[in-house]
N, C-alpha and C. Protein backbone atom coordinates (compact mmCIF):
# COMPACT_ATOMS: atom_id res chain seq x y z
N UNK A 1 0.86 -1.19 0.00
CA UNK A 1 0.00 0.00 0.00
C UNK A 1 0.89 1.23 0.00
N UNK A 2 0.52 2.51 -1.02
CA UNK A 2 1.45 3.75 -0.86
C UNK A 2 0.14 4.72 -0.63
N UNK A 3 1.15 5.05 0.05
CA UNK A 3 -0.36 6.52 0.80
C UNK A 3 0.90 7.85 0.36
N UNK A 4 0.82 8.85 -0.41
CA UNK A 4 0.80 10.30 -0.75
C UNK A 4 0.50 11.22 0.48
N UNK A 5 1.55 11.53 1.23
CA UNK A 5 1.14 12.48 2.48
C UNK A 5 1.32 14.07 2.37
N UNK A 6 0.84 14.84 2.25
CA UNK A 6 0.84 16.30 2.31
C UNK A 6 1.87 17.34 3.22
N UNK A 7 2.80 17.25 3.34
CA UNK A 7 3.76 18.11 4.17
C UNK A 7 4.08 19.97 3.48
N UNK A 8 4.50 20.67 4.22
CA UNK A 8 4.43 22.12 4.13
C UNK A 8 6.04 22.33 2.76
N UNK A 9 6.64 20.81 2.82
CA UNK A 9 7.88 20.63 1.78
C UNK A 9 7.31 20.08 0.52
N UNK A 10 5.99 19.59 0.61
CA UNK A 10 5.81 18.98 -0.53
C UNK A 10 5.23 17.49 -0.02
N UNK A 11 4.63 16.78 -1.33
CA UNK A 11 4.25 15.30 -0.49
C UNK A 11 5.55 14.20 -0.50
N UNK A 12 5.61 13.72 0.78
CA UNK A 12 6.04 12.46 1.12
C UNK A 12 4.95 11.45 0.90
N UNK A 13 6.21 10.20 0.82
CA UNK A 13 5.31 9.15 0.68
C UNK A 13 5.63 7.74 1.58
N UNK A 14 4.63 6.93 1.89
CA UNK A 14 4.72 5.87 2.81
C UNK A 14 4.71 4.57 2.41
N UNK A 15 5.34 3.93 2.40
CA UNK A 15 4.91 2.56 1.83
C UNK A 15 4.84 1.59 2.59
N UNK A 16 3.57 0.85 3.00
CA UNK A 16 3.26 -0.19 3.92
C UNK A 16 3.22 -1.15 3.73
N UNK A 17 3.68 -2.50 4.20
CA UNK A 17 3.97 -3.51 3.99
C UNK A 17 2.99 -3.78 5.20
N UNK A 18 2.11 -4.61 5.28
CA UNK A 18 0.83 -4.56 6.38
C UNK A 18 1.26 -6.22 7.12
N UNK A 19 1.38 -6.21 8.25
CA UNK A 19 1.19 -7.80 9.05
C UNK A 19 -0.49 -7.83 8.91
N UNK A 20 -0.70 -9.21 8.99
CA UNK A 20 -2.09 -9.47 8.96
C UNK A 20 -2.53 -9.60 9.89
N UNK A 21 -2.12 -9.60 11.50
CA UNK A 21 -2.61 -9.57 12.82
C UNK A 21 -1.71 -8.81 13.76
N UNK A 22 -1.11 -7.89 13.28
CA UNK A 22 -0.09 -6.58 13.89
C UNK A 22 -0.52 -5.96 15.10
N UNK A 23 0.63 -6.45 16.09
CA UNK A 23 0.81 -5.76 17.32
C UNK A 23 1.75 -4.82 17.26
N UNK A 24 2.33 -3.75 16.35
CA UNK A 24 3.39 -2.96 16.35
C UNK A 24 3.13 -2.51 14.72
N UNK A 25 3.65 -0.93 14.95
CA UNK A 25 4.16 -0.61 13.67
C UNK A 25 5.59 0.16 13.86
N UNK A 26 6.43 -0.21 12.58
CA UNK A 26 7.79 0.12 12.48
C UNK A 26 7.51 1.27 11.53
N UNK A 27 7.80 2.40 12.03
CA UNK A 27 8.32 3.60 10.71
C UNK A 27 9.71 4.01 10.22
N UNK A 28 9.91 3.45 9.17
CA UNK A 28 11.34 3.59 8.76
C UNK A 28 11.25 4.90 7.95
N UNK A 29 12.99 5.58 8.19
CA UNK A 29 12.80 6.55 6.83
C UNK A 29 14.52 5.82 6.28
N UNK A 30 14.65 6.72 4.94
CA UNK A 30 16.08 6.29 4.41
C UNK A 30 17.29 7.50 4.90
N UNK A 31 18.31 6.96 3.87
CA UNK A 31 19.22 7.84 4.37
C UNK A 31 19.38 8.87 3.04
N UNK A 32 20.71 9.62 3.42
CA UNK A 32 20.34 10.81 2.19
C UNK A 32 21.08 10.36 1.15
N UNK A 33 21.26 9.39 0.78
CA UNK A 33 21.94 8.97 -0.74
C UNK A 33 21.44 7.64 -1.07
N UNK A 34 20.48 7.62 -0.70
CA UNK A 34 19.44 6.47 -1.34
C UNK A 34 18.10 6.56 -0.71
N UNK A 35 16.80 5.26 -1.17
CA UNK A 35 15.85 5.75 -0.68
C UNK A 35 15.60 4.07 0.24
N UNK A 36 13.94 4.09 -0.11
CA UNK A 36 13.59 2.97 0.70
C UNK A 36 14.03 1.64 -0.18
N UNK A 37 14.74 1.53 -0.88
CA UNK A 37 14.77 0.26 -1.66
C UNK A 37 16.31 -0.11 -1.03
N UNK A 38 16.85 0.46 -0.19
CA UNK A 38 18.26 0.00 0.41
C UNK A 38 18.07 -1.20 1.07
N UNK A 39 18.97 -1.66 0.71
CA UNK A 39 18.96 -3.71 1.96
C UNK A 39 18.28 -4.20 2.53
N UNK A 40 18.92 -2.91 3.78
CA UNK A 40 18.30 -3.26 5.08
C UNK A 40 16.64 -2.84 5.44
N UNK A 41 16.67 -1.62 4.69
CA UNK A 41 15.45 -1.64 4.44
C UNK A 41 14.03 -2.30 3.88
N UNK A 42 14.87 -3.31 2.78
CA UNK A 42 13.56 -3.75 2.58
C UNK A 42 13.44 -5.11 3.08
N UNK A 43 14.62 -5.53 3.39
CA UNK A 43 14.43 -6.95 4.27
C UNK A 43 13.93 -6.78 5.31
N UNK A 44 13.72 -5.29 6.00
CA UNK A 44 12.60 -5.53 7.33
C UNK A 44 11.07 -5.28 6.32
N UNK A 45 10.67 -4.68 5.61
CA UNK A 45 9.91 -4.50 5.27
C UNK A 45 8.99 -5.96 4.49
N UNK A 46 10.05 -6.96 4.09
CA UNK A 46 9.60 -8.53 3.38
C UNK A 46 9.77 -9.53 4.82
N UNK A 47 9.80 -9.08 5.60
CA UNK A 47 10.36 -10.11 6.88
C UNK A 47 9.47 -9.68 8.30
N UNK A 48 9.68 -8.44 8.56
CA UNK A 48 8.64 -8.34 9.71
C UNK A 48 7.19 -8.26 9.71
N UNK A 49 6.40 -8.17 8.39
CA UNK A 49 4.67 -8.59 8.90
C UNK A 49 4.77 -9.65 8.72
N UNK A 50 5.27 -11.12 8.66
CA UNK A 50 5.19 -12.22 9.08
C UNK A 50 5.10 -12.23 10.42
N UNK A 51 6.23 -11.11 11.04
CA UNK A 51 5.89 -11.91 12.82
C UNK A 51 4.85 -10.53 13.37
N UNK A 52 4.00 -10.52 12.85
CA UNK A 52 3.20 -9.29 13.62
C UNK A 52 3.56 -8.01 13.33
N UNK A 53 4.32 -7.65 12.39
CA UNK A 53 4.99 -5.90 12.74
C UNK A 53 4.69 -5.74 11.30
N UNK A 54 3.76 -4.61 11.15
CA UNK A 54 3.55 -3.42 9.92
C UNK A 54 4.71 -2.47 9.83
N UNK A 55 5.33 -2.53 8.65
CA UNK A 55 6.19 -1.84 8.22
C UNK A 55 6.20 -0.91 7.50
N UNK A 56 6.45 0.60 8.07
CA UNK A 56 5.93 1.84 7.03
C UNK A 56 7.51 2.33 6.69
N UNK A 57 7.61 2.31 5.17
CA UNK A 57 9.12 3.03 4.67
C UNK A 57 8.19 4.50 4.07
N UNK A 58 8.86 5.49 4.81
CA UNK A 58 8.68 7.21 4.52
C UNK A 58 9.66 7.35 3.51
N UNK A 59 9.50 8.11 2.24
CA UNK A 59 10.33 8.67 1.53
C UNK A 59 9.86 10.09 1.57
N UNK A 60 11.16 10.89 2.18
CA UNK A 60 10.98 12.26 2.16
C UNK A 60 10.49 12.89 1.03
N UNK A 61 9.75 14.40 0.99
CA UNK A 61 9.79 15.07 -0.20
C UNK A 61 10.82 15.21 -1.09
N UNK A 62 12.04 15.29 -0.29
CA UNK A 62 12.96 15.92 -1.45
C UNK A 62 12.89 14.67 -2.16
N UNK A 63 12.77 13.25 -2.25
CA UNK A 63 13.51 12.07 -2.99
C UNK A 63 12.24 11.70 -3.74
N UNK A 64 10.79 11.93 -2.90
CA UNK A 64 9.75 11.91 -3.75
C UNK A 64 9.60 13.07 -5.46
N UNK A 65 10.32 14.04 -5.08
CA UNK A 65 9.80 15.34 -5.73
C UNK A 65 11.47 14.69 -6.87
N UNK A 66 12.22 13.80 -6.64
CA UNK A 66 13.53 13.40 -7.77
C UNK A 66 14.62 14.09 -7.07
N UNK A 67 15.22 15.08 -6.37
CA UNK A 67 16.02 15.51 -6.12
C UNK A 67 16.85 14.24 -5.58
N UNK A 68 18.17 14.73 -6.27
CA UNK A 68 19.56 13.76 -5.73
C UNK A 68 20.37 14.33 -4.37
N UNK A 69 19.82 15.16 -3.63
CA UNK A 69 20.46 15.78 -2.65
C UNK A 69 19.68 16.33 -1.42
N UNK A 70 19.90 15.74 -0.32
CA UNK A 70 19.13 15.87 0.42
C UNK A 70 19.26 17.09 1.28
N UNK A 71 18.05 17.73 2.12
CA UNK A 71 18.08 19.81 2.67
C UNK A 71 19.28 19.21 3.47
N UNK A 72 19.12 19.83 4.60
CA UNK A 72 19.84 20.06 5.84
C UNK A 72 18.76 19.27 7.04
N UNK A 73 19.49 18.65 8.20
CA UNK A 73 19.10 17.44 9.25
C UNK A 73 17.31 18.12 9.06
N UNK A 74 17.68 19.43 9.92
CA UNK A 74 16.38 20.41 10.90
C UNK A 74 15.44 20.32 9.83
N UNK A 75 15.57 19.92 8.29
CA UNK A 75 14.51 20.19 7.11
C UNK A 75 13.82 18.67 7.07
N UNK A 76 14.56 17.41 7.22
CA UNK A 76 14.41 16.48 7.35
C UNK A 76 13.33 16.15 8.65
N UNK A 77 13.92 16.69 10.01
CA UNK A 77 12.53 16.57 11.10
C UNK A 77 11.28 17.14 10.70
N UNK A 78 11.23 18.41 9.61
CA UNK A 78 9.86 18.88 9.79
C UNK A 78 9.02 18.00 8.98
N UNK A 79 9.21 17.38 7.79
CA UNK A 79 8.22 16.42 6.98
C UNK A 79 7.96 15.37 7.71
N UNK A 80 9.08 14.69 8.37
CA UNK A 80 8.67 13.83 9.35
C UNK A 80 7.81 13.78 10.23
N UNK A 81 7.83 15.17 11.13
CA UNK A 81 6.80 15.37 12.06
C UNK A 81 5.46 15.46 11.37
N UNK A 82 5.34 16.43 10.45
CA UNK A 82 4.00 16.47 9.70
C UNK A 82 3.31 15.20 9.22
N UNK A 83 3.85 13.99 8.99
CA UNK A 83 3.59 12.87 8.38
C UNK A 83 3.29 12.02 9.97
N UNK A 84 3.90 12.10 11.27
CA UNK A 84 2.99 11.33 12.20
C UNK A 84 1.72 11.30 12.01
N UNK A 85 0.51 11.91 12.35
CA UNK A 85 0.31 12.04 12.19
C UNK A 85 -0.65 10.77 11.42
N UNK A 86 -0.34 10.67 10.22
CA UNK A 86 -0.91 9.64 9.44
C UNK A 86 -0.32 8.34 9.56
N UNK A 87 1.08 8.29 10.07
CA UNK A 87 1.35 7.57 10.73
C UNK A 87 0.21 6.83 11.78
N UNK A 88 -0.07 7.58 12.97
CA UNK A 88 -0.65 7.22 13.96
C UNK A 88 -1.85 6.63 13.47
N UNK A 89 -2.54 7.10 12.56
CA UNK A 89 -3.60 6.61 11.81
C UNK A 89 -3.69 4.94 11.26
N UNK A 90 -2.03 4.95 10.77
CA UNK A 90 -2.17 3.56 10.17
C UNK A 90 -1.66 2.95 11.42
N UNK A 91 -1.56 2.89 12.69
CA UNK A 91 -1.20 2.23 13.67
C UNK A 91 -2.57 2.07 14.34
N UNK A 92 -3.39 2.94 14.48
CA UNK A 92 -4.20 2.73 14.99
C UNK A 92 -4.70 1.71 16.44
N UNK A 93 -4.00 3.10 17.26
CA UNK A 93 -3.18 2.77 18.85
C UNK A 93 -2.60 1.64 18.86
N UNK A 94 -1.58 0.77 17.94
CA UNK A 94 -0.66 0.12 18.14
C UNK A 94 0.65 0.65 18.92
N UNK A 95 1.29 0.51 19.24
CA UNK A 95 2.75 0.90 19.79
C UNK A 95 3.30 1.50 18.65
N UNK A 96 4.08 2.37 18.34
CA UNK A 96 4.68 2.57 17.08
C UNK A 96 6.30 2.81 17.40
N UNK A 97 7.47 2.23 16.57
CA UNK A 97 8.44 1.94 16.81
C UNK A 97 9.27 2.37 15.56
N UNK A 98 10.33 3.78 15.97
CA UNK A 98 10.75 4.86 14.54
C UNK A 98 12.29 4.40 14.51
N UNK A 99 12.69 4.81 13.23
CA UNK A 99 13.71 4.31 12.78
C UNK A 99 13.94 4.54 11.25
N UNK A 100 15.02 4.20 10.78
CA UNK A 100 15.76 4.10 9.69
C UNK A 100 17.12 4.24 9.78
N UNK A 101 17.77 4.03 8.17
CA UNK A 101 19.30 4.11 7.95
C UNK A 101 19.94 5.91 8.05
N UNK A 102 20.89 5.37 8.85
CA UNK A 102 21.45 6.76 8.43
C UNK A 102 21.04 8.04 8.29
N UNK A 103 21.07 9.28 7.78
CA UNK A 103 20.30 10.19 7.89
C UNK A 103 19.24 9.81 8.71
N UNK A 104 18.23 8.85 8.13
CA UNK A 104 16.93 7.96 8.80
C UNK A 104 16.88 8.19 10.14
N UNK A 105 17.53 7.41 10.42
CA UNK A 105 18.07 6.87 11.93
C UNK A 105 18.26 8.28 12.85
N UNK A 106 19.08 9.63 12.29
CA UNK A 106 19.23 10.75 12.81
C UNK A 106 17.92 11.35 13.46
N UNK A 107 17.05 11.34 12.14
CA UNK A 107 15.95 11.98 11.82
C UNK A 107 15.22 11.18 13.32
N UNK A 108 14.84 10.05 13.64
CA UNK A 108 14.04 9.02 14.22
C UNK A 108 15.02 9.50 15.84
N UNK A 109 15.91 9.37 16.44
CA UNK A 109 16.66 9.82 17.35
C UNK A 109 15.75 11.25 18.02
N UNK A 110 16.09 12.30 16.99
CA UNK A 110 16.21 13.64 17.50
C UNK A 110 14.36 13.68 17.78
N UNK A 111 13.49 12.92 17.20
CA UNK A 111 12.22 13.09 17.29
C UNK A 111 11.71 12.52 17.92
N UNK A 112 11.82 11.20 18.69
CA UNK A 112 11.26 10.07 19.24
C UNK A 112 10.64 9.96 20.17
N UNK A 113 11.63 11.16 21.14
CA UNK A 113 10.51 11.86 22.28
C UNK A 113 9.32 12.09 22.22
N UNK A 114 9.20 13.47 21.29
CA UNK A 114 8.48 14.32 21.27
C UNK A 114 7.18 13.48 20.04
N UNK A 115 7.19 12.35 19.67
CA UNK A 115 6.23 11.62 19.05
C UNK A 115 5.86 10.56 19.80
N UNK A 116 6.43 10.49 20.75
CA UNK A 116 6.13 9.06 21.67
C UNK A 116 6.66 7.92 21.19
N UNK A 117 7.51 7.60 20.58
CA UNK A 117 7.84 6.65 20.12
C UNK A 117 8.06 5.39 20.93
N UNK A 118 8.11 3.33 21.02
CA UNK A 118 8.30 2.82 22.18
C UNK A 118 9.80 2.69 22.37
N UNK A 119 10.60 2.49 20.69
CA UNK A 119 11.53 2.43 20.97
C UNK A 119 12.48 2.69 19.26
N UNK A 120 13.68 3.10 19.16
CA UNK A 120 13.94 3.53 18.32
C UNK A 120 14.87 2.26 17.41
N UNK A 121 15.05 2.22 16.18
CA UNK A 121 16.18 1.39 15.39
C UNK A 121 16.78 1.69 14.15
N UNK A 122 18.14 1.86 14.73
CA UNK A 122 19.27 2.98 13.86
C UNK A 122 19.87 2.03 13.05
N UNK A 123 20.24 2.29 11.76
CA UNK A 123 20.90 1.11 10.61
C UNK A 123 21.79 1.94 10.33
N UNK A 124 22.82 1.85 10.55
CA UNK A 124 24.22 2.69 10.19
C UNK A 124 24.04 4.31 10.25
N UNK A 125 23.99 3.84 11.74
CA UNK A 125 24.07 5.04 12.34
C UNK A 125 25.16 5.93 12.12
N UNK A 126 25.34 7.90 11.20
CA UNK A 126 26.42 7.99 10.66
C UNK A 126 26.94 8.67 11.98
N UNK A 127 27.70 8.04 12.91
CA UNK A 127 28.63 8.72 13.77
C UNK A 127 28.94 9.78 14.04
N UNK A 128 30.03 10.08 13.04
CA UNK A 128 30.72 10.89 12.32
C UNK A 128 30.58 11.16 11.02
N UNK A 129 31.58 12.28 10.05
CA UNK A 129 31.70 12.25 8.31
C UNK A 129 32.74 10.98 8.35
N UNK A 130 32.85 10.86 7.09
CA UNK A 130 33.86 9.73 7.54
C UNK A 130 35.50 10.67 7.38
N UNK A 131 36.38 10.23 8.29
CA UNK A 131 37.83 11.18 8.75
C UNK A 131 37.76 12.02 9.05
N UNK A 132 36.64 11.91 9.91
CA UNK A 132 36.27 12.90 10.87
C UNK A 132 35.41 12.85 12.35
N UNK A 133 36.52 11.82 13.06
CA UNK A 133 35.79 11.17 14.55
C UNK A 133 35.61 12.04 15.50
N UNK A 134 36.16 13.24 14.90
CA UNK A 134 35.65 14.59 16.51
C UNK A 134 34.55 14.76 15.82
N UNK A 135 34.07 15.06 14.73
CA UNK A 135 32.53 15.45 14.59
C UNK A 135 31.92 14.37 14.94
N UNK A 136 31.70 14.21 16.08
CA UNK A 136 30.44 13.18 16.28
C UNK A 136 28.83 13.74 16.78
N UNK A 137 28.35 13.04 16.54
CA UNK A 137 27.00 12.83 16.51
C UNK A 137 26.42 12.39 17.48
N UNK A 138 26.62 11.53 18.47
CA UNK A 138 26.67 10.92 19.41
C UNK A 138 25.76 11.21 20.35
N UNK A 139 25.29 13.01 20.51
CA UNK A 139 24.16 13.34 21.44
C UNK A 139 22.96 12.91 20.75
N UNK A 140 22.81 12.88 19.04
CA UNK A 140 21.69 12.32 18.63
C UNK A 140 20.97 11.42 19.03
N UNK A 141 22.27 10.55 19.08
CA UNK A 141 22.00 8.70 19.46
C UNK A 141 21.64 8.26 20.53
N UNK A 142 21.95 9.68 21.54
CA UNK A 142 21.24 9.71 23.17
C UNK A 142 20.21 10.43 23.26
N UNK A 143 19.90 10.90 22.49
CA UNK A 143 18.19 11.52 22.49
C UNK A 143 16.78 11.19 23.37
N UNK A 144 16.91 9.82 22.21
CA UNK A 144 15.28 8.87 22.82
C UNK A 144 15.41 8.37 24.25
N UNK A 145 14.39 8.84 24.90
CA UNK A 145 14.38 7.98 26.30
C UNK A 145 14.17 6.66 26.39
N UNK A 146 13.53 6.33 25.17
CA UNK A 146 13.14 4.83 25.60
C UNK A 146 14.27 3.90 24.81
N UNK A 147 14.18 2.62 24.75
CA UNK A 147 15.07 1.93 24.02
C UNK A 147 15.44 2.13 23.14
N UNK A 148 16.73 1.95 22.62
CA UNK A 148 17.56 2.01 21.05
C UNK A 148 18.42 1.01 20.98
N UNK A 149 18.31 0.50 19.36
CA UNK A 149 18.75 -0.46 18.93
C UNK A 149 19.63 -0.12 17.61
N UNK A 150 20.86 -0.91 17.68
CA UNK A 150 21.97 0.65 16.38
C UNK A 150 22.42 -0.78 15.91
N UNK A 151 22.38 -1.43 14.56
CA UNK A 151 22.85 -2.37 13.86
C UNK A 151 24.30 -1.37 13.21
N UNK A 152 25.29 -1.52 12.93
CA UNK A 152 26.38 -1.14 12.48
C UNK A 152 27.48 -2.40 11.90
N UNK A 153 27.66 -1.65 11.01
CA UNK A 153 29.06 -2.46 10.36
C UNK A 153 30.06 -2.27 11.15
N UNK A 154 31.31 -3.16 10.62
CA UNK A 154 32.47 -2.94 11.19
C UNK A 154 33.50 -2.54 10.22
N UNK A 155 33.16 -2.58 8.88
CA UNK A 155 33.80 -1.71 8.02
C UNK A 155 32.85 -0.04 7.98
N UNK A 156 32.36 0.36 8.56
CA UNK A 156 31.38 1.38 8.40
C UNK A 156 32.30 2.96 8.50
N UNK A 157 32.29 3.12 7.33
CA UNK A 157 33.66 4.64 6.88
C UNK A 157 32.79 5.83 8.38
N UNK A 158 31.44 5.72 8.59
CA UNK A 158 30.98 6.53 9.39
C UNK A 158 30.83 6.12 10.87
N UNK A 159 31.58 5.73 11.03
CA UNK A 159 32.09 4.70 12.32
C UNK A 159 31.32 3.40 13.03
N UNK A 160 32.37 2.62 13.28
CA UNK A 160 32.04 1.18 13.00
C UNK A 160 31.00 1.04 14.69
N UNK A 161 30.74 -0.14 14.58
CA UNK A 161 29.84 -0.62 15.63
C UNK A 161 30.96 -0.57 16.47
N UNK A 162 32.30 -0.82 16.99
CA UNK A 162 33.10 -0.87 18.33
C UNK A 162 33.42 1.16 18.72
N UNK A 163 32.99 1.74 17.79
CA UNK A 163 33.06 3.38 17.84
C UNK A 163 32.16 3.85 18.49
N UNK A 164 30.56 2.70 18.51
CA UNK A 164 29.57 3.52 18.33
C UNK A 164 29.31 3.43 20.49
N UNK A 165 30.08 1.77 20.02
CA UNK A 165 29.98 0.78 21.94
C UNK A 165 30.64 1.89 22.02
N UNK A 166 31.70 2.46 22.32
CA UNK A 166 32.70 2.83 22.98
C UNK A 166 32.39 4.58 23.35
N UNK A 167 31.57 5.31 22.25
CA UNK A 167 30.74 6.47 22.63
C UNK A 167 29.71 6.75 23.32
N UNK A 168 28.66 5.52 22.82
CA UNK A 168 27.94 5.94 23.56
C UNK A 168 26.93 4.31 24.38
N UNK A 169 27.51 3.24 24.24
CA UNK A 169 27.42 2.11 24.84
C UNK A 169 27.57 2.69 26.08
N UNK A 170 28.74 3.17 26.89
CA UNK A 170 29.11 3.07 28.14
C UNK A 170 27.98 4.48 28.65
N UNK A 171 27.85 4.83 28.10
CA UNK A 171 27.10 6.19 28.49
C UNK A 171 25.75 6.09 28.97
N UNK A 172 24.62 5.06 28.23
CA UNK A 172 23.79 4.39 28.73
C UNK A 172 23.64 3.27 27.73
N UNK A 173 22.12 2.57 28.02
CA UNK A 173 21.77 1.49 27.82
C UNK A 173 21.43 1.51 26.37
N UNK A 174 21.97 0.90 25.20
CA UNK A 174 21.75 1.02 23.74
C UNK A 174 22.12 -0.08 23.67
N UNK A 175 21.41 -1.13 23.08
CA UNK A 175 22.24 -2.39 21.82
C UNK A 175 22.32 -2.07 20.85
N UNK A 176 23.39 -2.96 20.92
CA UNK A 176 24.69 -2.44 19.82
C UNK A 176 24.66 -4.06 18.90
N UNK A 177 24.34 -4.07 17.59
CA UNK A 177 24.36 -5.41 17.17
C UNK A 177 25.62 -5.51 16.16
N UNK A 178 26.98 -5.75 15.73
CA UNK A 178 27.84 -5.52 15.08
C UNK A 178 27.48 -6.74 13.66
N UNK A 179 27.70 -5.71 12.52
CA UNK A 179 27.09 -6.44 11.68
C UNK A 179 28.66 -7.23 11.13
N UNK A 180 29.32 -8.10 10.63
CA UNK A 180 30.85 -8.24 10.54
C UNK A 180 30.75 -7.89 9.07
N UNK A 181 31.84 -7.38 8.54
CA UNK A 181 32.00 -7.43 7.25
C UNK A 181 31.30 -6.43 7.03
N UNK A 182 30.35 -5.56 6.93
CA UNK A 182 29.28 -4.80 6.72
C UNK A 182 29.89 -3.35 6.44
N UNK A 183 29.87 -2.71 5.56
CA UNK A 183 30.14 -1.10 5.33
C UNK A 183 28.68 -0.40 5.54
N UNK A 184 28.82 0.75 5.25
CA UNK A 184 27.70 1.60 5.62
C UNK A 184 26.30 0.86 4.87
N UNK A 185 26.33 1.12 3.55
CA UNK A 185 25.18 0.16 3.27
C UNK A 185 25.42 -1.05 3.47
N UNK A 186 25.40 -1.45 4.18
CA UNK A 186 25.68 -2.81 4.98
C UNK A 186 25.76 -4.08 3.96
N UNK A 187 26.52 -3.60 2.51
CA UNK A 187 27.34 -4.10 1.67
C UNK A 187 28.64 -4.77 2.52
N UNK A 188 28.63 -6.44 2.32
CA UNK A 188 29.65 -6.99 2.51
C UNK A 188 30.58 -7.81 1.45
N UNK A 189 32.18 -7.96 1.95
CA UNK A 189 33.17 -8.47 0.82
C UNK A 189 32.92 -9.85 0.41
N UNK A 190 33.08 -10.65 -1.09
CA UNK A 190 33.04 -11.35 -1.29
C UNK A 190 33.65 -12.48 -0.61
N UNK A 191 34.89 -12.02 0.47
CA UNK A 191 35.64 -12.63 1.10
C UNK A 191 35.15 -12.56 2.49
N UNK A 192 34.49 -12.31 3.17
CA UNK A 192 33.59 -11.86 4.23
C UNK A 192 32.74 -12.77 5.00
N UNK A 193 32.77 -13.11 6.27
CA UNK A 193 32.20 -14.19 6.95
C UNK A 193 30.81 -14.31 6.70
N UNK A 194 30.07 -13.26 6.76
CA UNK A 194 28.66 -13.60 6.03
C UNK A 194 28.58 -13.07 4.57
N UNK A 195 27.50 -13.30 4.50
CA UNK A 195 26.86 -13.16 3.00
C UNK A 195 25.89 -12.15 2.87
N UNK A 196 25.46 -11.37 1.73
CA UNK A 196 24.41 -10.72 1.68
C UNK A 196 23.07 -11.20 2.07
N UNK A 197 22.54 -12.40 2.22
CA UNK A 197 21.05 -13.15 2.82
C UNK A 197 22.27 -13.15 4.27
N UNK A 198 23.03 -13.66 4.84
CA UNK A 198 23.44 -13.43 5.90
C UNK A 198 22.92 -11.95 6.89
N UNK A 199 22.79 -10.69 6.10
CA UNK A 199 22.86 -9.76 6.59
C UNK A 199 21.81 -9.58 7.30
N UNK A 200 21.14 -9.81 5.75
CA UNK A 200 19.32 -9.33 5.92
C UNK A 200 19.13 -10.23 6.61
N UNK A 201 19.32 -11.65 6.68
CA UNK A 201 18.62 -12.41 8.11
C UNK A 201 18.73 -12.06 9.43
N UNK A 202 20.10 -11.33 9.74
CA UNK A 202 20.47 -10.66 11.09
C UNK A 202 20.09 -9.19 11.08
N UNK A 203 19.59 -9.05 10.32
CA UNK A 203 18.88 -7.18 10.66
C UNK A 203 17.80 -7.63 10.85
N UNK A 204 17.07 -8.44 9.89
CA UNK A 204 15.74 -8.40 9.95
C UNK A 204 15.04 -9.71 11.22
N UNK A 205 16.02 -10.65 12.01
CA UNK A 205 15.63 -11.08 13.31
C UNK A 205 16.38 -10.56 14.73
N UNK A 206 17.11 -9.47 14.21
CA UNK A 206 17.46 -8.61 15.12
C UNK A 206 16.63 -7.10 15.63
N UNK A 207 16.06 -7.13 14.48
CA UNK A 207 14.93 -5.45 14.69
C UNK A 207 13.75 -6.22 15.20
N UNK A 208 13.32 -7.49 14.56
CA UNK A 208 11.97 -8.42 14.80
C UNK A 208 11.96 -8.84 16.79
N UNK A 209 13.54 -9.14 17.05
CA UNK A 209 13.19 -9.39 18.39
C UNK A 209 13.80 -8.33 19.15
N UNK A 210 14.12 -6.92 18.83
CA UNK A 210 14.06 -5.94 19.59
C UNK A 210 12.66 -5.33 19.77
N UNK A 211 11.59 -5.48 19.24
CA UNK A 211 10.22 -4.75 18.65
C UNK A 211 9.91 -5.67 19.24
N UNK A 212 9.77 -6.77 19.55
CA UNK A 212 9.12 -7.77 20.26
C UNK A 212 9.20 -7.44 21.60
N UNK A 213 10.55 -7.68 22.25
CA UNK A 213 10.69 -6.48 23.48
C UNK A 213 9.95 -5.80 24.14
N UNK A 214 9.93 -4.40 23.11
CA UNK A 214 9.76 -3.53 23.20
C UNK A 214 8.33 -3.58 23.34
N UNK A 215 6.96 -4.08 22.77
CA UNK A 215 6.06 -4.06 23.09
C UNK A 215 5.47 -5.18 23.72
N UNK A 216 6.68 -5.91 24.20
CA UNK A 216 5.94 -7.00 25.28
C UNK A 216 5.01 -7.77 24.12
């Protein structure tokens, strides 16, 4: 199902992948150099309404409207916020549980509060730029009060899953799932302990039993 949402940037759009007896909905968004058709993205989206979880992938205005370049973070929260909203609609008082890759993941952090979210799930989470570990990011990733869940590579140019333990693991309570082999799009080497179905099986029963968790 694609639902056309109305924001003050232009329309976004949602694409739902529906469980047929859903106790949870997941709202994913993408990151800013691709959209919802990335990996990890759509292996939660073909994998979690089997176990109960409706899966909504948001594509911002700018990527709906063709642009190859995404605004600035603060432009990214406002379509988002405007689109709860209909969100909440297709949850229809389910628990709802925000997230995406990268940019995504930023976007889902800095808002999670202030939408109620139960619990958040970050897919290459960007740290840092990449060669650039003092710019971190890191207060983002401490945002949400409630649970967070950060899948990361360990080749990840925007810092790896032992960057992400070591910032903000000790700081409070976040799982940290290290993807091996995995770069930012959680593209792994031909030479590489898992495999591409390797990946997507561990994102997509790793977000499935954090969301499980999370809404009891």
């Amino acid at each position: 199902m694609i639902l056309d949402v109305p924001t003050s940037l232009g329309p976004g759009r949602l694409t739902v992948s529906p469980a047929a007896e859903p106790r949870a909905l997941v709202w994913l968004g993408h990151g800013a150099g691709g959209g919802i058709g990335a990996v990890d993205l759509a292996a939660l989206a073909a994998r979690l309404p089997d176990v109960g979880f409706t899966v909504a992938r948001y594509e911002q205005p700018w990527r709906v409207a063709g642009k190859k370049v995404a605004p600035r973070p603060a432009t990214l929260d406002v379509a988002w916020r405007e689109t709860a909203p209909a969100v909440d609609e297709l949850a229809a008082g389910l628990p709802i549980v925000v997230g995406g890759r990268s940019a995504g993941a930023r976007v889902a952090c800095r808002t999670a509060n202030d939408l109620g979210a139960a619990g958040v799930v970050c897919l290459a989470f960007p740290l840092h730029p990449p060669g650039r570990p003092a710019v971190t990011r890191v207060e983002e990733l401490l945002q949400p009060a409630g649970p967070v869940l950060v899948l990361q590579g360990d080749r990840d140019a925007f810092g790896t899953a032992s960057d992400v333990a070591r910032e903000a693991g000790a700081r409070r309570s976040i799982r940290i799932v290290p993807v091996t082999g995995a770069d930012h799009g959680m593209k792994v080497l031909k030479s590489s302990e898992l495999t591409a179905s390797n990946v997507a099986a561990l994102v997509s029963a790793s977000v499935a039993d954090f969301v499980d968790r999370v809404v009891g």
